[in-house]
Protein backbone atom coordinates (compact mmCIF):
# COMPACT_ATOMS: atom_id res chain seq x y z
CA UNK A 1 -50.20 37.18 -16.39
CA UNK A 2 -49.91 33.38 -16.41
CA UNK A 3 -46.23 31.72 -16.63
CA UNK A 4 -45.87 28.90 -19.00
CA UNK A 5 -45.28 25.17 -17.25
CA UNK A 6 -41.59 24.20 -18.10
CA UNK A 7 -43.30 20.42 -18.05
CA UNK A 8 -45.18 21.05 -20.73
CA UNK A 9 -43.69 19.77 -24.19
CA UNK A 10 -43.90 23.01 -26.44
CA UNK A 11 -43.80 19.88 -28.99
CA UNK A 12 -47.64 20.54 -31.34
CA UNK A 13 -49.55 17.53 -31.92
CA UNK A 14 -50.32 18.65 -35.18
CA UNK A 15 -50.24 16.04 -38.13
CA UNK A 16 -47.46 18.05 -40.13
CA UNK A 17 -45.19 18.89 -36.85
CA UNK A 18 -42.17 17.63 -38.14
CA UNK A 19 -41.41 16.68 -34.52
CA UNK A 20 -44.20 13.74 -33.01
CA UNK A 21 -44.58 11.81 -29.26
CA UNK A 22 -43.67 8.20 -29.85
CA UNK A 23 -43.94 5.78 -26.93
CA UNK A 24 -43.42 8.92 -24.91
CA UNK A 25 -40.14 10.26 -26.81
CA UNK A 26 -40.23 13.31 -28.69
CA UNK A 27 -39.08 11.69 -32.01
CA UNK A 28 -38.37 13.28 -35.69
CA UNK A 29 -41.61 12.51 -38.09
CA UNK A 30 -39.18 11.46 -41.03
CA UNK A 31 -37.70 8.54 -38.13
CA UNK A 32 -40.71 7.40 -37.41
CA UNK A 33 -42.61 7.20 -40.83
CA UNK A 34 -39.30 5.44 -42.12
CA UNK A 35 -39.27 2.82 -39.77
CA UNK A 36 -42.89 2.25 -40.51
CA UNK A 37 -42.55 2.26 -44.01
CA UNK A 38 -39.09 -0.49 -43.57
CA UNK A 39 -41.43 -2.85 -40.74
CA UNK A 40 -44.26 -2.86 -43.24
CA UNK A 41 -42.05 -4.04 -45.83
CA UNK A 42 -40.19 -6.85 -44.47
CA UNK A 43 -43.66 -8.10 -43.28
CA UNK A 44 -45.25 -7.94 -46.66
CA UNK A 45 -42.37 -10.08 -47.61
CA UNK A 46 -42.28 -12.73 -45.05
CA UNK A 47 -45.89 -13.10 -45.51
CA UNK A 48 -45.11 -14.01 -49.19
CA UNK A 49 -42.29 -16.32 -48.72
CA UNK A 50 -43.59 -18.21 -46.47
CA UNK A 51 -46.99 -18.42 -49.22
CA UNK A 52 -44.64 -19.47 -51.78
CA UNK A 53 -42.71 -22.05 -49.20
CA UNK A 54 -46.19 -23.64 -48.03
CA UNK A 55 -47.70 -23.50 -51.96
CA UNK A 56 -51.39 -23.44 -52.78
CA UNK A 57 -53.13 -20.71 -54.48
CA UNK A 58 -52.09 -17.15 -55.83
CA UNK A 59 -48.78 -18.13 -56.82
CA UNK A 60 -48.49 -15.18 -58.70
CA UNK A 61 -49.78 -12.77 -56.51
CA UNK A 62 -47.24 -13.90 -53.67
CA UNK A 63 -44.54 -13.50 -56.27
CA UNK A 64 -45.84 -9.57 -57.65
CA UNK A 65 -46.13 -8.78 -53.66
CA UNK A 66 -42.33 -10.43 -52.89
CA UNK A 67 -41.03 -8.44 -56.12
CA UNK A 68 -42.75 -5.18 -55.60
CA UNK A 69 -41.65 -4.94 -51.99
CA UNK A 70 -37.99 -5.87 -52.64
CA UNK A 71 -37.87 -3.14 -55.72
CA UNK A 72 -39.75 -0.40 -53.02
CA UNK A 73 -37.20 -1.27 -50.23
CA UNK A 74 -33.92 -1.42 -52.07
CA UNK A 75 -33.79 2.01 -53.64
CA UNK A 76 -36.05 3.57 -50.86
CA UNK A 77 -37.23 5.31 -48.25
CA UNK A 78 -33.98 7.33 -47.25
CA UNK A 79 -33.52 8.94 -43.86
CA UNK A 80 -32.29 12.29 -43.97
CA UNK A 81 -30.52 13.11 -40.80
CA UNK A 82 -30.56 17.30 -39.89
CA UNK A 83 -27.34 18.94 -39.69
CA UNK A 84 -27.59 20.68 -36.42
């Protein structure tokens, strides 16, 4: 009978784990989708001030993007910490 490796994360790579590798950290998936989510965000809306700074074209596009973002970020996403 073969002995399981203690080196071996018992962590699945499965999609829907609710535990994932991250830079080679066992991290929580809520963690790392929020901080994806937040980085995404903020870039979205640097990108459209600094399209409204400079001017040009699209004015109101820049200005849907900036408002859309801001309303998505302020009220959400939440991270749920687990009581343990």
């Amino acid at each position: 009978m073969e002995q399981a490796d203690p080196h071996v994360d018992v962590v699945s790579h499965n999609s829907r784990s609710s535990r994932w590798h991250f830079f080679g950290n066992v991290m929580p998936r809520s963690e790392i989708v929020f901080f994806a989510q937040v980085l995404l965000v903020y870039i979205v809306v640097i990108v459209s001030i600094v399209n409204l700074t400079i001017g040009g074209n699209g004015d109101k596009l820049w200005i849907a993007l900036l408002s859309s973002s801001i309303g998505y970020i302020l009220p959400s996403p939440s991270l749920k910490l687990n009581k343990q």
